[in-house]
N, C-alpha and C. Protein backbone atom coordinates (compact mmCIF):
# COMPACT_ATOMS: atom_id res chain seq x y z
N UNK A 1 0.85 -1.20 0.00
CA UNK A 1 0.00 0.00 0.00
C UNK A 1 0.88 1.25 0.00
N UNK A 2 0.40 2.28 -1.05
CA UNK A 2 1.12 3.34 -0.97
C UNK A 2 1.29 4.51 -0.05
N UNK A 3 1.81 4.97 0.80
CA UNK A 3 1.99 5.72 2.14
C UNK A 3 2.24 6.99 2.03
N UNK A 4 2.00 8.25 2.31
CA UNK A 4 2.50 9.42 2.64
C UNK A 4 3.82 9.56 2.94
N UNK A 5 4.65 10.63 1.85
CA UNK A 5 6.20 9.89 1.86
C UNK A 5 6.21 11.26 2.15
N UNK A 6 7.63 11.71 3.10
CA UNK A 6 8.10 12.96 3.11
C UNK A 6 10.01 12.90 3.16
N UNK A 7 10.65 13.16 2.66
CA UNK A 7 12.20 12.88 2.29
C UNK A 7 12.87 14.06 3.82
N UNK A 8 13.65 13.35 4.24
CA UNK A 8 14.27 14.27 5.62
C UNK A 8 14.79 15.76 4.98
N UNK A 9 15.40 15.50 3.42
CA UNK A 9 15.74 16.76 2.95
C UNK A 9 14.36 18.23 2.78
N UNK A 10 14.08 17.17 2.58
CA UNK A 10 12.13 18.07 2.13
C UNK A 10 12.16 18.81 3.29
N UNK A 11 11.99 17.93 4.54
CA UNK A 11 11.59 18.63 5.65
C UNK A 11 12.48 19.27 6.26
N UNK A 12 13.66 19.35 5.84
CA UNK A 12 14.59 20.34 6.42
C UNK A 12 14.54 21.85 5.53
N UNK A 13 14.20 21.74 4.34
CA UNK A 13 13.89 22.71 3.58
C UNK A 13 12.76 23.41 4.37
N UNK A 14 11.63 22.78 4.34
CA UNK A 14 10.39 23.15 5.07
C UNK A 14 10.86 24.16 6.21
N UNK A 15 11.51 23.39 7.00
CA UNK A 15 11.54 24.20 7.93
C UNK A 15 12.60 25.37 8.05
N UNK A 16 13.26 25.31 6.67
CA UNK A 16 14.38 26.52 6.59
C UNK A 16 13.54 27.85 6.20
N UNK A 17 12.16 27.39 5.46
CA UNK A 17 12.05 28.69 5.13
C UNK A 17 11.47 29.74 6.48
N UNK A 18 10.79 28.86 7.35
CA UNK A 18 10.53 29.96 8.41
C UNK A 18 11.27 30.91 9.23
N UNK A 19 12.85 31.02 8.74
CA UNK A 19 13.80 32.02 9.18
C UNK A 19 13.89 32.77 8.41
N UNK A 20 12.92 33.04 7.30
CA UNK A 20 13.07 34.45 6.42
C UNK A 20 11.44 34.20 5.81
N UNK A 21 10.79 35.50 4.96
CA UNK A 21 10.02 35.42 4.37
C UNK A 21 9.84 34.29 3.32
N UNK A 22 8.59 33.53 3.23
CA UNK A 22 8.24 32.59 2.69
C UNK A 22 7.78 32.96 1.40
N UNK A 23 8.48 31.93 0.12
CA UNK A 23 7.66 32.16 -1.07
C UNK A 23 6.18 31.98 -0.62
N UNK A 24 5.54 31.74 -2.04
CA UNK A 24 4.17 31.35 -2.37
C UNK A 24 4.67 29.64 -2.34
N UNK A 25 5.34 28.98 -3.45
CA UNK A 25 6.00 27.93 -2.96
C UNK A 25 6.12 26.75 -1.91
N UNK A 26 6.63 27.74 -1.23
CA UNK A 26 7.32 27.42 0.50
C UNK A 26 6.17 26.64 0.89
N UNK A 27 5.20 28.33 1.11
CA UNK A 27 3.89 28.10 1.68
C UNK A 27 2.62 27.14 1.75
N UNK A 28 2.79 26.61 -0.22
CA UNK A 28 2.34 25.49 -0.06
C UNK A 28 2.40 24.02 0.22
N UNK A 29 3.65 24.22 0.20
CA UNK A 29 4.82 22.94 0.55
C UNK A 29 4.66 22.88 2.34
N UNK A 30 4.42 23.77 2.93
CA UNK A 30 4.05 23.89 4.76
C UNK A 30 3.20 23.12 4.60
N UNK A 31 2.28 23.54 3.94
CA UNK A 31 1.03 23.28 3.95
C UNK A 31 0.50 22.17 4.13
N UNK A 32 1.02 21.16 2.68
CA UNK A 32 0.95 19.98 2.58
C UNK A 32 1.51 19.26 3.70
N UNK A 33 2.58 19.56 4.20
CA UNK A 33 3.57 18.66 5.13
C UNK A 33 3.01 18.64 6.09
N UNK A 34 2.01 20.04 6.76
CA UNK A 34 0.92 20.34 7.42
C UNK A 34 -0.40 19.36 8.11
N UNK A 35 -0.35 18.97 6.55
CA UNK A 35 -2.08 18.37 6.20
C UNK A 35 -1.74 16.88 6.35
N UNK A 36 -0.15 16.62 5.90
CA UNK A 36 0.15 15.03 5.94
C UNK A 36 0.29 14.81 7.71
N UNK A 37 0.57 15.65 8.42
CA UNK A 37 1.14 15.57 9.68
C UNK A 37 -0.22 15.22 10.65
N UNK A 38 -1.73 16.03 9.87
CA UNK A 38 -3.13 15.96 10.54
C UNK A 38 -3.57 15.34 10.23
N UNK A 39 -3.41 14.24 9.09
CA UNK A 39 -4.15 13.42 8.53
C UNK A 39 -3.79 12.27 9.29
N UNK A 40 -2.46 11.97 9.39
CA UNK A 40 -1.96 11.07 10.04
C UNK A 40 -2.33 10.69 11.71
N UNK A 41 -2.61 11.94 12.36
CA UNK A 41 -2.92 11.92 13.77
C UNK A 41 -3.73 11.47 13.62
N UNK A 42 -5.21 12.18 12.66
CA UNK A 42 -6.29 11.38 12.86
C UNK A 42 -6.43 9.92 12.69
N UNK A 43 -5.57 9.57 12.07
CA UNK A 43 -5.63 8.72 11.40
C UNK A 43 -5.58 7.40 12.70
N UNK A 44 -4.08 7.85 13.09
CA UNK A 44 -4.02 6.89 14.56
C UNK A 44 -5.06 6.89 15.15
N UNK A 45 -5.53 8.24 15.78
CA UNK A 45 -6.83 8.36 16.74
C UNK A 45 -7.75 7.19 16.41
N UNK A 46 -8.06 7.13 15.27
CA UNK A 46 -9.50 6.68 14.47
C UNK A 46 -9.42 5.28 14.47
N UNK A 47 -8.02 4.52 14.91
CA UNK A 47 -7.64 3.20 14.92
C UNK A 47 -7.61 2.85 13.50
N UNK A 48 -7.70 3.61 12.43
CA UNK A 48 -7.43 2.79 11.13
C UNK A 48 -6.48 2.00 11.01
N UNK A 49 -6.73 0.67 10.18
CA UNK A 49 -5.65 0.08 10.27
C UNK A 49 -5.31 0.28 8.93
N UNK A 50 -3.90 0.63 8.42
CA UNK A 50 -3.10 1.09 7.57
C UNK A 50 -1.79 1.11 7.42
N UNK A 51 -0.84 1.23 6.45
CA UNK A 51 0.65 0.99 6.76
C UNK A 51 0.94 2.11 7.64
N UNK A 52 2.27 2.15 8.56
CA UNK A 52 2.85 3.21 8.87
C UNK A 52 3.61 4.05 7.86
N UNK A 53 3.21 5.88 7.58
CA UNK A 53 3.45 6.86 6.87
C UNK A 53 5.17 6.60 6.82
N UNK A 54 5.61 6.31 5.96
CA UNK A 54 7.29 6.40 5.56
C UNK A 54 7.71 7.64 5.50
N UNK A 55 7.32 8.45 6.37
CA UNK A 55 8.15 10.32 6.31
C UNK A 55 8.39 10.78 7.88
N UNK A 56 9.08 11.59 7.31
CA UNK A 56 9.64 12.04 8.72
C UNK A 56 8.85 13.35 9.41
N UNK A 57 8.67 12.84 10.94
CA UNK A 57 7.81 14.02 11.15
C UNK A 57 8.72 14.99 11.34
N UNK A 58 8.00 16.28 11.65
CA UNK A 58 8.50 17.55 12.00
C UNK A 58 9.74 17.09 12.86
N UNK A 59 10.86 18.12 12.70
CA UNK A 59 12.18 17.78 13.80
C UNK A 59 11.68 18.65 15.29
N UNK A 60 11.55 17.83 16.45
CA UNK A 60 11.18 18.12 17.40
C UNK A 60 11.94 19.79 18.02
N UNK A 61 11.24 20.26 18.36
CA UNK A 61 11.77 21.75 18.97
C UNK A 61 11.79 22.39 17.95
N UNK A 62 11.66 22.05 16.46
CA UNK A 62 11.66 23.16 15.21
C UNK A 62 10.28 23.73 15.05
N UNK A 63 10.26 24.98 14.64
CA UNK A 63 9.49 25.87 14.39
C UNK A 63 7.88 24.92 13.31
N UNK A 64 8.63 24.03 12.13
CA UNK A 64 7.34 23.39 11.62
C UNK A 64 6.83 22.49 12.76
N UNK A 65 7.53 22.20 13.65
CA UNK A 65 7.33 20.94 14.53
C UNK A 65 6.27 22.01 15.44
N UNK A 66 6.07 23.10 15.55
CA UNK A 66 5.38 24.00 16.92
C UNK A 66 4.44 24.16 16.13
N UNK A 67 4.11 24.80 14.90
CA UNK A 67 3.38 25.22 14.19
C UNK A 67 2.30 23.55 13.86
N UNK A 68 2.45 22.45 13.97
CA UNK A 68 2.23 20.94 13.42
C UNK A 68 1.08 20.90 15.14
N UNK A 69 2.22 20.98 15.95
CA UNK A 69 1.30 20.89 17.13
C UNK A 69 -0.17 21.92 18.03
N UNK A 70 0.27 22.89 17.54
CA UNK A 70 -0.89 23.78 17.42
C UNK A 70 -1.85 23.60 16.68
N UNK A 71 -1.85 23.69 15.44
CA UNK A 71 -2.42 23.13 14.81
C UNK A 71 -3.57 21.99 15.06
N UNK A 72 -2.91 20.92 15.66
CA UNK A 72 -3.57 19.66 16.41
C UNK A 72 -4.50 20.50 17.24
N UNK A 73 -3.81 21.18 18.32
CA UNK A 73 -3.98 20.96 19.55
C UNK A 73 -5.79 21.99 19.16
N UNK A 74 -5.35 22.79 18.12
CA UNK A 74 -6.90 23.74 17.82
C UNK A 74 -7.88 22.99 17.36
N UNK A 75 -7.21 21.57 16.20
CA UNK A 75 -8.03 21.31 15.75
C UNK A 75 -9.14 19.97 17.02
N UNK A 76 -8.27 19.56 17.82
CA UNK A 76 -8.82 18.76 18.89
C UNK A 76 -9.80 19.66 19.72
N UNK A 77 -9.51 20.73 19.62
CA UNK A 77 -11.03 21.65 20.45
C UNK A 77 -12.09 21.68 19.50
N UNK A 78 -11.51 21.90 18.41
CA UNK A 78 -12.85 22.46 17.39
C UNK A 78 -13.59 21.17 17.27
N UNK A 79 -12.92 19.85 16.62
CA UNK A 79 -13.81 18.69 16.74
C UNK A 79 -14.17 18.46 18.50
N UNK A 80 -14.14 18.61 19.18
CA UNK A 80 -14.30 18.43 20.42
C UNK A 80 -16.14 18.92 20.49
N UNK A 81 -16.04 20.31 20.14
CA UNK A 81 -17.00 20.91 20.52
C UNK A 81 -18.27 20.66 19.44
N UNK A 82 -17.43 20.49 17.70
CA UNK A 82 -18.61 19.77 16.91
C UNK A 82 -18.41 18.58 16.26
N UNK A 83 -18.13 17.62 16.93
CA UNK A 83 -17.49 16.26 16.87
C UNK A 83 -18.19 16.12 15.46
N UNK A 84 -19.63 15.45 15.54
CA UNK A 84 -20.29 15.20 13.73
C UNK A 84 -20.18 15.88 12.71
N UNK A 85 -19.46 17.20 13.09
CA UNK A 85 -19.21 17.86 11.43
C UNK A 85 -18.06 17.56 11.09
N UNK A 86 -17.36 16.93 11.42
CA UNK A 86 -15.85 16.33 10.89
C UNK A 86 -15.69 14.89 10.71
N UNK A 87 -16.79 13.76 11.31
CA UNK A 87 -16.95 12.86 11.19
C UNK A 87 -18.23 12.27 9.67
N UNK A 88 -17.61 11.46 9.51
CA UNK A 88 -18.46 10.35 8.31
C UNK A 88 -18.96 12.04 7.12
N UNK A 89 -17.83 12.54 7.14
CA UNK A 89 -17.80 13.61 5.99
C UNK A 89 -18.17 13.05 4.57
N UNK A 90 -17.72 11.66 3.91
CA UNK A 90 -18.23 11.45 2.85
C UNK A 90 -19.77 11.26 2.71
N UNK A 91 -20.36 10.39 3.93
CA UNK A 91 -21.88 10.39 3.97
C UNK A 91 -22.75 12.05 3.74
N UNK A 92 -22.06 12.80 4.39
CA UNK A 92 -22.96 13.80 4.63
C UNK A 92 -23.15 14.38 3.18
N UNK A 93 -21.60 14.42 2.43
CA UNK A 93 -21.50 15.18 1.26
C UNK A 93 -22.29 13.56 0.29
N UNK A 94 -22.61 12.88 0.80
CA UNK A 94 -22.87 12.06 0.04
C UNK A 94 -22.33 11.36 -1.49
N UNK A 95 -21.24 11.60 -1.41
CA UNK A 95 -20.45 11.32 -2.54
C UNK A 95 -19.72 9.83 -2.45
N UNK A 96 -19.30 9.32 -3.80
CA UNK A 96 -18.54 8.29 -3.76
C UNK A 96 -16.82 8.54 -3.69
N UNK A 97 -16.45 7.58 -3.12
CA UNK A 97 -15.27 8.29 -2.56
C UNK A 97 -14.37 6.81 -3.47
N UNK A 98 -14.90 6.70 -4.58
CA UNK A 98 -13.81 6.03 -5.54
C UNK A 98 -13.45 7.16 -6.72
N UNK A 99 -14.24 7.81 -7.00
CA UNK A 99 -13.55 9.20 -7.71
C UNK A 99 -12.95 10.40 -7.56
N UNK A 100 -12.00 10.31 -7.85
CA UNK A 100 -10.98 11.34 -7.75
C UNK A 100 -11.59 12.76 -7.96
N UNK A 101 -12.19 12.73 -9.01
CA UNK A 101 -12.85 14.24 -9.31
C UNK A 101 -13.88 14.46 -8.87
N UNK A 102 -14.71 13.31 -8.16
CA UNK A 102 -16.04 13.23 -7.30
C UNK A 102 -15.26 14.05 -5.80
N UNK A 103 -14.26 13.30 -5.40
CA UNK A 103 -13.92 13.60 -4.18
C UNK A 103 -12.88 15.01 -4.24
N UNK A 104 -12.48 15.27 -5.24
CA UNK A 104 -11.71 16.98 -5.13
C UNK A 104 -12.69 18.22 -5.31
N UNK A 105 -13.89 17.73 -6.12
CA UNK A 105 -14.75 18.85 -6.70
C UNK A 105 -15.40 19.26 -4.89
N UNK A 106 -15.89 18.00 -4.40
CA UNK A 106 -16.72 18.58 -2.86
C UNK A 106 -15.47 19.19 -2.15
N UNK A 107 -15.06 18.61 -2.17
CA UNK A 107 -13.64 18.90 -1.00
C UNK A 107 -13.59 20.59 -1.05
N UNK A 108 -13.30 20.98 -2.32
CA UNK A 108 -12.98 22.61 -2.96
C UNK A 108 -14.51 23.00 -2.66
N UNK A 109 -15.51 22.54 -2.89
CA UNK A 109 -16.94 23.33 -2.71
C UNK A 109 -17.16 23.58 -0.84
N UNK A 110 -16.70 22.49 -0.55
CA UNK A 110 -16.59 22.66 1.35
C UNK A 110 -15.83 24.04 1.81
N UNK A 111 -14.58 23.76 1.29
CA UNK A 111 -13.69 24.85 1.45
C UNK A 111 -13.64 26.19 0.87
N UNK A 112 -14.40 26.28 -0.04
CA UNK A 112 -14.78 27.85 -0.71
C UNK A 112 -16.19 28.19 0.08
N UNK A 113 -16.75 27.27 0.91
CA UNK A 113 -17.98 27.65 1.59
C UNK A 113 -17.46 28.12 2.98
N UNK A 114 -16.55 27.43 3.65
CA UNK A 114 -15.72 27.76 4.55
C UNK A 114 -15.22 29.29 4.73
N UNK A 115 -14.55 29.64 3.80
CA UNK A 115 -13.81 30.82 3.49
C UNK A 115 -14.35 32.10 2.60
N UNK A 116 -16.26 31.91 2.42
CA UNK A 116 -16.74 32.62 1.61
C UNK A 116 -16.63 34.29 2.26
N UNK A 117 -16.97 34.33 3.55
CA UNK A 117 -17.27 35.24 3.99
C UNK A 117 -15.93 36.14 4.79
N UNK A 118 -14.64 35.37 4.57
CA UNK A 118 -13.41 35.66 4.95
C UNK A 118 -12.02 34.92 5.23
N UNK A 119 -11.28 35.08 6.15
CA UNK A 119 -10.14 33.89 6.21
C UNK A 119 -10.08 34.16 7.99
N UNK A 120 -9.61 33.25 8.26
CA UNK A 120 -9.21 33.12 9.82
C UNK A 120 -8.74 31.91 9.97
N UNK A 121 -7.98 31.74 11.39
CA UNK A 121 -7.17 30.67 11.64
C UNK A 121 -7.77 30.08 12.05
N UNK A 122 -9.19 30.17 12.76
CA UNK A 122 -10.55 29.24 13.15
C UNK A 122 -10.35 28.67 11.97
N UNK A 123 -11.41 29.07 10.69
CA UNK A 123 -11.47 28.84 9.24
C UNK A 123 -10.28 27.45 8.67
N UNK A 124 -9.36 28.25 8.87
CA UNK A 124 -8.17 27.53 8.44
C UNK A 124 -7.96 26.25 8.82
N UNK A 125 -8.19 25.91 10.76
CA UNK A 125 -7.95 24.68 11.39
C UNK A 125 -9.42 24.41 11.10
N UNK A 126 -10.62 24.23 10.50
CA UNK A 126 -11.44 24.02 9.92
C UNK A 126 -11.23 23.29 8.69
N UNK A 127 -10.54 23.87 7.60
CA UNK A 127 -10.48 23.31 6.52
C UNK A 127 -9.47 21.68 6.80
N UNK A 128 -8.88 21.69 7.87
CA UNK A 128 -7.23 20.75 8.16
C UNK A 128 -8.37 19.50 8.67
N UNK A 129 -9.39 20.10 9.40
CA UNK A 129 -10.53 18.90 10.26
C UNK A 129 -11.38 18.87 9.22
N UNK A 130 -11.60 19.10 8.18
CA UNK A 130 -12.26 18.53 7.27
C UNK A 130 -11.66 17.45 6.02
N UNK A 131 -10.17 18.03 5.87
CA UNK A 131 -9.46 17.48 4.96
C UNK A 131 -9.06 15.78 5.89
N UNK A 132 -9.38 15.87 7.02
CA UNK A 132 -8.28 15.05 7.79
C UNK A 132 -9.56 14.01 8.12
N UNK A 133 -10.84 14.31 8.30
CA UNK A 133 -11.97 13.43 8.28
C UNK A 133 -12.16 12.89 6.93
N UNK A 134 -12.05 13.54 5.71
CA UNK A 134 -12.37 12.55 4.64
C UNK A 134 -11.40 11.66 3.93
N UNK A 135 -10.17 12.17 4.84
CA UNK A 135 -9.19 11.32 4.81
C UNK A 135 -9.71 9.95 4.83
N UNK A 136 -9.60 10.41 6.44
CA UNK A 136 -10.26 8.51 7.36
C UNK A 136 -11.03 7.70 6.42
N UNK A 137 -12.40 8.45 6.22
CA UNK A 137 -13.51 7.89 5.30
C UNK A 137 -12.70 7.46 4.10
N UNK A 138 -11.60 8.14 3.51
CA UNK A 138 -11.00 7.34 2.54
C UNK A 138 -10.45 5.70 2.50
N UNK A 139 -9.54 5.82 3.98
CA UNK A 139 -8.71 5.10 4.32
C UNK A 139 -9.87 4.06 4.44
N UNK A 140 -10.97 4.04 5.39
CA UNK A 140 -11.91 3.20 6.04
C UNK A 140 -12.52 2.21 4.78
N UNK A 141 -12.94 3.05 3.77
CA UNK A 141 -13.32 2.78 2.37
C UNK A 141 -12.86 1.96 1.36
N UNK A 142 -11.24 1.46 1.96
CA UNK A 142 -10.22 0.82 1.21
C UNK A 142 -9.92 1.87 -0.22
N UNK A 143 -9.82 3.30 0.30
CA UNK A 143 -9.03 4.00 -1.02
C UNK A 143 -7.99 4.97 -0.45
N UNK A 144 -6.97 4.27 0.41
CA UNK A 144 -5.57 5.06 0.80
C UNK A 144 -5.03 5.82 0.35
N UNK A 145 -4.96 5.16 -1.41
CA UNK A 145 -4.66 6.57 -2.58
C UNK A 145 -5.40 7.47 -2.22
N UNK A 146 -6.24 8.24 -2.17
CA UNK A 146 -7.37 9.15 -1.83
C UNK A 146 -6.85 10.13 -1.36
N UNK A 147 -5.98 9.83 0.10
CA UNK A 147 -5.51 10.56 0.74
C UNK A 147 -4.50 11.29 0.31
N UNK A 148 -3.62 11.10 -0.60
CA UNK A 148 -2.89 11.89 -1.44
C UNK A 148 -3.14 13.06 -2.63
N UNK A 149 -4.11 12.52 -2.64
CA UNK A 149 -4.85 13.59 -3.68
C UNK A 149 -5.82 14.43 -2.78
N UNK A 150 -6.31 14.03 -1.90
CA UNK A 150 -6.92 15.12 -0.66
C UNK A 150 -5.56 16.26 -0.42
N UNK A 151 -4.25 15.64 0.00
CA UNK A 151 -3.47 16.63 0.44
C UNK A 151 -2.80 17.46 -0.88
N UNK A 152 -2.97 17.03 -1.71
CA UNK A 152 -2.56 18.21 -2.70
C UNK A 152 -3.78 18.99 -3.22
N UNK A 153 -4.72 18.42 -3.00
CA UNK A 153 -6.09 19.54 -2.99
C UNK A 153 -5.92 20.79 -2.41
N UNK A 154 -5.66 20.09 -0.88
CA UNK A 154 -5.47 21.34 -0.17
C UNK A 154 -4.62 22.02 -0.25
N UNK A 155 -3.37 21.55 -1.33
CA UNK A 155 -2.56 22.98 -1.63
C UNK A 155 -2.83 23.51 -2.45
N UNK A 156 -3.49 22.87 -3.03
CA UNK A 156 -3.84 23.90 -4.38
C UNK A 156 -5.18 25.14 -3.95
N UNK A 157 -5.86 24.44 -3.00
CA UNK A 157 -6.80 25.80 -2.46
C UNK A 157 -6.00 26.50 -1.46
N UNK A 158 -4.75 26.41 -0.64
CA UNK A 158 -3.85 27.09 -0.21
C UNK A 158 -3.15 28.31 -0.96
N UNK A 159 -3.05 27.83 -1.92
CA UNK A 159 -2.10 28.37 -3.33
C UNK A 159 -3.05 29.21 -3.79
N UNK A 160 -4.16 29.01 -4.04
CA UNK A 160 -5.19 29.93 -4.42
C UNK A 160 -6.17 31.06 -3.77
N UNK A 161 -6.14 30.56 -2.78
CA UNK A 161 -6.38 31.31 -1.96
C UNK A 161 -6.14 32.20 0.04
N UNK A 162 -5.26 31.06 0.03
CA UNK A 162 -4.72 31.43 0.99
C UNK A 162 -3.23 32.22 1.42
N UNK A 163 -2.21 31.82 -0.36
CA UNK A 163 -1.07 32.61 0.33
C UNK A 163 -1.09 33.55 0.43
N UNK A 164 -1.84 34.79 -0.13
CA UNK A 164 -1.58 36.15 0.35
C UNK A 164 -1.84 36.73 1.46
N UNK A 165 -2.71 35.81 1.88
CA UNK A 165 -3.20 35.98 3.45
C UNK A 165 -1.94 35.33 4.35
N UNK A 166 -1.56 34.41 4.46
CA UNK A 166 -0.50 34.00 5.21
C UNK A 166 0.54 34.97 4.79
N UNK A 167 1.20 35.01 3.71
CA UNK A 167 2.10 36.25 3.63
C UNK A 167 2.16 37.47 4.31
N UNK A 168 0.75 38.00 4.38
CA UNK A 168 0.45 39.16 5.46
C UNK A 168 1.14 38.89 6.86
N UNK A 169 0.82 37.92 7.12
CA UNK A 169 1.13 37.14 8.45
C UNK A 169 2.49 36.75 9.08
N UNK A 170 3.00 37.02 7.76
CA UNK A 170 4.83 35.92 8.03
C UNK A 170 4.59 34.34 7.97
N UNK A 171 3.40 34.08 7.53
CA UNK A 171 3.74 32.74 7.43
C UNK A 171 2.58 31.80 8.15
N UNK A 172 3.02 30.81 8.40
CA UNK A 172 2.19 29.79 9.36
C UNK A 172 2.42 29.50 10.57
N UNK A 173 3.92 30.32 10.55
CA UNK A 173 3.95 30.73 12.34
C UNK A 173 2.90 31.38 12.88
N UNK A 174 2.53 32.37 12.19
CA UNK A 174 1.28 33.13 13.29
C UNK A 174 0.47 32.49 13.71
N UNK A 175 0.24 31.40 13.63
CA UNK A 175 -0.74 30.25 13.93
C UNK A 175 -0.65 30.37 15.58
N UNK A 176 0.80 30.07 16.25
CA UNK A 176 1.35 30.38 17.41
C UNK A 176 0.50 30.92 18.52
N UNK A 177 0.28 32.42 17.64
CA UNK A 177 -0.70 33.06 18.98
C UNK A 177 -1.93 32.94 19.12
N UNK A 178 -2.40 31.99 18.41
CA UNK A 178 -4.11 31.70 18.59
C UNK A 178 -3.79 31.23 19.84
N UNK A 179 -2.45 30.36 20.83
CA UNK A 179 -2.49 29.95 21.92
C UNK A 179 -1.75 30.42 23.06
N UNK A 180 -2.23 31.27 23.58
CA UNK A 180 -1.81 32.68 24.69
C UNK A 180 -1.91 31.97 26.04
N UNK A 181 -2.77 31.77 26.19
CA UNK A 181 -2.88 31.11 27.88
C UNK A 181 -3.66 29.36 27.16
N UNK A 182 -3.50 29.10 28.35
CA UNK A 182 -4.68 27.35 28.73
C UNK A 182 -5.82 27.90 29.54
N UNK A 183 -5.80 29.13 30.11
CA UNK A 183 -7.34 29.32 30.89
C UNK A 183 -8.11 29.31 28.93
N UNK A 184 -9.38 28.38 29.69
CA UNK A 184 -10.11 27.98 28.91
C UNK A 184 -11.31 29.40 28.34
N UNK A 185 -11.26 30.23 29.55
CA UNK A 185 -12.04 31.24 29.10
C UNK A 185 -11.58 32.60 27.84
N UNK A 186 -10.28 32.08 27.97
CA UNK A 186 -9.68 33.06 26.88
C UNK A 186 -9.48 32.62 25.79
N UNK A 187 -10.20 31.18 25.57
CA UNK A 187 -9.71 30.77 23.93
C UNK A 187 -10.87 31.31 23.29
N UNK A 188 -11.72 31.41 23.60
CA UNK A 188 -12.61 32.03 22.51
C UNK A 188 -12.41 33.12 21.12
N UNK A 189 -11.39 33.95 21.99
CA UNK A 189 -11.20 34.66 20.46
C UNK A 189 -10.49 33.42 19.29
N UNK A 190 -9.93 32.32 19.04
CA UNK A 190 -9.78 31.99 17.60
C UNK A 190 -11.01 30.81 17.30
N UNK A 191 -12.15 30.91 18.79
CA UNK A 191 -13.24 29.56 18.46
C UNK A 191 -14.40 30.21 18.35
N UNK A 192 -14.20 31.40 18.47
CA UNK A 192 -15.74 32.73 17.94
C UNK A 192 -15.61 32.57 16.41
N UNK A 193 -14.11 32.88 15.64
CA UNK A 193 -13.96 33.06 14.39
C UNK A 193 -14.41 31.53 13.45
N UNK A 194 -13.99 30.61 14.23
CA UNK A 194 -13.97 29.14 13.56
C UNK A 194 -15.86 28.87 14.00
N UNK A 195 -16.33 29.44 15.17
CA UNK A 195 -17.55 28.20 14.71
C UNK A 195 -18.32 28.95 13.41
N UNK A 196 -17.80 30.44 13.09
CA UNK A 196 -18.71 31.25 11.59
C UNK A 196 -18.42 29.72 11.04
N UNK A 197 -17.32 29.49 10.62
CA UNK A 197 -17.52 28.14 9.88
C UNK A 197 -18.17 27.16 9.51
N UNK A 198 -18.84 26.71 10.71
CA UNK A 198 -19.97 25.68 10.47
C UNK A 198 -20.83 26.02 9.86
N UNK A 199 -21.66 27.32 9.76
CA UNK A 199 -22.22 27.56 8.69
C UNK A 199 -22.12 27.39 7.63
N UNK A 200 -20.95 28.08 7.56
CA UNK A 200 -20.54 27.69 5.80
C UNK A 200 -20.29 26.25 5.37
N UNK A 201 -19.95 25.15 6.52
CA UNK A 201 -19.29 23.94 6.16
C UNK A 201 -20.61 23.45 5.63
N UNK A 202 -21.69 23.68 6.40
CA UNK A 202 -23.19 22.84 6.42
C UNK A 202 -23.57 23.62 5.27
N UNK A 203 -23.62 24.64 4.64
CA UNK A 203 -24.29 25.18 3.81
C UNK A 203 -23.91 24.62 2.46
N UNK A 204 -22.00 24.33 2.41
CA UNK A 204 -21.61 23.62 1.24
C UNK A 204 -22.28 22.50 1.26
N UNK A 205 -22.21 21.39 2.10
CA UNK A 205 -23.16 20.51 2.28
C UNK A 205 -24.46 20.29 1.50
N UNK A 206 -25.06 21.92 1.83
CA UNK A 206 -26.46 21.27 1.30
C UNK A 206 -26.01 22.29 -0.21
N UNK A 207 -25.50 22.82 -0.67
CA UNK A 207 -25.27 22.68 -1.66
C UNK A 207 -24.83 21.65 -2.17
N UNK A 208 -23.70 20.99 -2.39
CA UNK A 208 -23.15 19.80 -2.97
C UNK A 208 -24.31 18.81 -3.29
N UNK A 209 -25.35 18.35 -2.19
CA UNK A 209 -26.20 17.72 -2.14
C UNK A 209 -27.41 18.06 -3.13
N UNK A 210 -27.34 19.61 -3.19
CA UNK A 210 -28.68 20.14 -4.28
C UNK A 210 -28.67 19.38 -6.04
N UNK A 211 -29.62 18.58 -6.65
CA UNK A 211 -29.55 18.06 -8.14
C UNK A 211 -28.93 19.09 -8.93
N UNK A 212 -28.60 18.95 -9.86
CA UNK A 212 -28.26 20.36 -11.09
C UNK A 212 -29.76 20.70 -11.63
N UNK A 213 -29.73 21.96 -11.89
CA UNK A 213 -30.68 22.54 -12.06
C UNK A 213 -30.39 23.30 -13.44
């Protein structure tokens, strides 16, 4: 079975660019390494049984390695609080998840519903818990390939719409300060911005689901 490969050189690149301004490039190359790093957690979580990913994770104490765990750690609140909108994602979108262009066309309609009304790092660890649930449903499905073409999806809607916004930012470090304290009463500012999301996630939904007209 074919596995999520990442080369130690790759990821040392990766993480070189966060000591200076990031191409467009760079950014989507984070990205992916990003999405392979969340897919994979879930993946354990979910007990799938599957080969072990042949890549190297983030180098511990490095900057992609902080940015990888945040990441998690937002996206484990957000499914926390709406566990079924990230779960059995292919049912809802109701699609078959043996086509490639069945399964990239929703994926991009989820995520332009996501991000209609703006960008945020809610938003963002939104799109990572959506990409990382239809993962599973891939894996579960017996289509492992799947998952590879999920994560270059998401760079290509990265690439399209997200690097200029991260550029603003310096990058995917800024991710960082969505986590200021652990008092629980102060996370709300990046889980006010992310639940706008569910709207939009459910609304692609029932679009995707609407016949052609």
């Amino acid at each position: 079975m074919e596995v999520l490969r990442r080369s130690s050189v790759f990821a040392a690149e990766v993480m070189e660019v966060f000591d200076r301004s990031p191409t467009d490039k760079e950014l989507v190359s984070q990205a992916k390494a990003l999405c392979r790093d969340y897919i994979n957690s879930r993946l354990i979580r979910a007990g799938v049984s599957w080969s072990k990913p042949e890549y190297n994770a983030p180098v511990p104490g490095g900057k992609l390695a902080e940015v990888s765990t945040i990441l998690l750690r937002l996206g484990d609140e957000l499914e926390y609080i709406r566990p079924n909108v990230y779960r059995n994602i292919a049912r809802q979108l109701n699609i078959s998840l043996h086509s490639e262009t069945v399964v990239t066309d929703a994926f991009l309609a989820v995520a332009a519903q996501i991000f209609a009304a703006g960008i945020t790092w809610g938003k963002v660890v939104s799109l990572y818990a959506v990409a990382a649930g239809l993962a599973v449903d891939c894996v579960r499905h017996a289509q492992p390939a799947m998952v590879h073409t999920i994560v270059d999806c998401l760079g290509e809607f990265v690439r399209k719409t997200l690097v200029t916004w991260l550029k603003r930012r310096g990058g995917w470090a800024d991710i960082t300060k969505c986590v200021v304290n652990t008092d629980p009463s102060l996370r709300s500012h990046w889980l006010v911005a992310a639940v706008c999301s569910f709207g939009h996630f459910l609304k692609a939904i029932f679009f995707v689901l609407l016949p052609e007209r």
